[in-house]
C-alpha atoms as a PDB file:
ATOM      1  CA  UNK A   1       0.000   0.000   0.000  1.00  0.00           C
ATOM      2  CA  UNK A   2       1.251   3.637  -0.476  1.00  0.00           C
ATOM      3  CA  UNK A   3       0.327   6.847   0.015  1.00  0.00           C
ATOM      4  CA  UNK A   4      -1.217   9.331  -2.819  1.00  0.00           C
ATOM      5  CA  UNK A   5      -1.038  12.926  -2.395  1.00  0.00           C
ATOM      6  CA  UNK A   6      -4.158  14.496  -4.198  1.00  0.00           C
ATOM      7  CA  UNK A   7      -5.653  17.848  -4.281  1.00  0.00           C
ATOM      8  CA  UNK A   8      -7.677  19.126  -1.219  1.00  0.00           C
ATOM      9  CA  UNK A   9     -10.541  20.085  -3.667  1.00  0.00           C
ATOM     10  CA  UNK A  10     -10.565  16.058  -5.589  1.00  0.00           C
ATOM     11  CA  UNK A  11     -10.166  14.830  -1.759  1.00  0.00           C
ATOM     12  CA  UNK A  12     -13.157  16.283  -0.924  1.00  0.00           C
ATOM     13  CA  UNK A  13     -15.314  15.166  -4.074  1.00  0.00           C
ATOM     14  CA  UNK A  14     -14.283  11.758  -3.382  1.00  0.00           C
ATOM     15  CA  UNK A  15     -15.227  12.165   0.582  1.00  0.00           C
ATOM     16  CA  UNK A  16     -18.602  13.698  -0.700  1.00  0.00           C
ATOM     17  CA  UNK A  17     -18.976  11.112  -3.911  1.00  0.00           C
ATOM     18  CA  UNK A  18     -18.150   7.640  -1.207  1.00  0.00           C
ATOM     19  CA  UNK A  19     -21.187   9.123   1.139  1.00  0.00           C
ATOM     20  CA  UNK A  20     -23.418   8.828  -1.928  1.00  0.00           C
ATOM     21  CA  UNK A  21     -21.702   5.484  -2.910  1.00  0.00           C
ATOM     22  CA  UNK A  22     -21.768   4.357   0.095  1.00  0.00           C
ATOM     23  CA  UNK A  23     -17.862   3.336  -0.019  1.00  0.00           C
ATOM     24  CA  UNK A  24     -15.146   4.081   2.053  1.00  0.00           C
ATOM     25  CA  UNK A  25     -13.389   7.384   0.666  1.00  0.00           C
ATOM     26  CA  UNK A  26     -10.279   4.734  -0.198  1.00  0.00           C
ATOM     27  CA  UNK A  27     -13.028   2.475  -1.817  1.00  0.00           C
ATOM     28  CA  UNK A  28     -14.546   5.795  -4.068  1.00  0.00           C
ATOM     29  CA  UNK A  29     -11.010   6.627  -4.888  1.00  0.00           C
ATOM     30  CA  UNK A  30      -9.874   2.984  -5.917  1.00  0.00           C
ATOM     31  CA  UNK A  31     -13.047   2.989  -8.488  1.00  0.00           C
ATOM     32  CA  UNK A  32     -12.636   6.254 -10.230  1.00  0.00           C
ATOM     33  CA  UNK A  33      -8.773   5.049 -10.501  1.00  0.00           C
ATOM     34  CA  UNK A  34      -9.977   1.873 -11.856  1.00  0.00           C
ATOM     35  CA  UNK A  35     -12.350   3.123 -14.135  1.00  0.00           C
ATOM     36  CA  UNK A  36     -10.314   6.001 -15.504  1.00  0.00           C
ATOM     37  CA  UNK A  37      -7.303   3.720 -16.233  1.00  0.00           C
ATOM     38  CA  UNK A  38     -10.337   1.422 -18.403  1.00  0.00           C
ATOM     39  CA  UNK A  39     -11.792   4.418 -20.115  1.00  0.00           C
ATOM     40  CA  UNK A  40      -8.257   5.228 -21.100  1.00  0.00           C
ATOM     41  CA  UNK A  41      -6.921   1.819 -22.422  1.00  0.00           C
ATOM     42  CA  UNK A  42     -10.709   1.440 -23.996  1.00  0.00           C
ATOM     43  CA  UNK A  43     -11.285   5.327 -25.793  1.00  0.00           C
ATOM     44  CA  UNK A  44     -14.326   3.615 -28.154  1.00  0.00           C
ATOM     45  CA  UNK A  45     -16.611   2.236 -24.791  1.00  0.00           C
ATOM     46  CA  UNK A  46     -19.120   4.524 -22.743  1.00  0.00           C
ATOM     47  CA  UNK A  47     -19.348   4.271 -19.195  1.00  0.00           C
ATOM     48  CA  UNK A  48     -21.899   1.781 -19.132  1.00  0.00           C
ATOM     49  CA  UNK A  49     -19.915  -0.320 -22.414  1.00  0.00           C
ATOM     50  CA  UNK A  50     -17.339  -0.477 -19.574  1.00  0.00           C
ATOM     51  CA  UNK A  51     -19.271  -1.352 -16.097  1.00  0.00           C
ATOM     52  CA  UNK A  52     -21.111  -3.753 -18.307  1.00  0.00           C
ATOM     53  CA  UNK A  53     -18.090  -5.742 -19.477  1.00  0.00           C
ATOM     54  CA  UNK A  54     -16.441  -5.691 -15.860  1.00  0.00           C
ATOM     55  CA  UNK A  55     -19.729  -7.344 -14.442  1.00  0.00           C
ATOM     56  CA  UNK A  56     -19.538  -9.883 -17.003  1.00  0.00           C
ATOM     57  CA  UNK A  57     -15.956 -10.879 -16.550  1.00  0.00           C
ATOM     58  CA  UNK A  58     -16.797 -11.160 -13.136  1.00  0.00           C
ATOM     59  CA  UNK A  59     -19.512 -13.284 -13.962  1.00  0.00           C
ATOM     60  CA  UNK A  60     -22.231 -11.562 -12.551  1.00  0.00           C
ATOM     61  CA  UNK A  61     -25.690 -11.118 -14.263  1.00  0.00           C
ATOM     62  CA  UNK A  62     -27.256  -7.543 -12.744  1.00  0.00           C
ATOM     63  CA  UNK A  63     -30.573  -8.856 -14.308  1.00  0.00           C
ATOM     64  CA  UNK A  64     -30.687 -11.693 -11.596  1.00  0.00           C
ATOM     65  CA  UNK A  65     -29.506  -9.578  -9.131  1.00  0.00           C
ATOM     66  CA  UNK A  66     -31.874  -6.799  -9.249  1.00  0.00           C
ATOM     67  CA  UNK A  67     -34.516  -9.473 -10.424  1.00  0.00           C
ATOM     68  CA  UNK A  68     -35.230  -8.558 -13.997  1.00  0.00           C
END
């Protein structure tokens, strides 16, 4: 583990962002990381292209989930 020094102001929009999450600030962080360093290495996917493709290589089907 290390330590990343961010801006006070991003700090804060990830503390405010996690409440709404409901994730740790660390957990907010990790997934805006994570999903930056996908939109990056993937310019031609949306958002959802990309969310959708992580929950199926993790083998999970939101329709079950949220029973639709």
């Amino acid at each position: 583990m290390g330590i990343v020094k961010i801006d006070d102001q991003l700090h804060e929009d990830i503390r405010r962002a996690s409440a709404v999450m409901v994730r740790s600030i660390n957990a907010q962080a990790e997934y805006w990381i994570k999903i930056g360093m996908l939109a990056e290495t993937n310019p031609s996917m949306t958002f959802s292209e990309i969310v959708r493709e992580q929950m199926k290589q993790a083998d999970i089907n939101v329709r079950e989930v949220v029973g639709g």
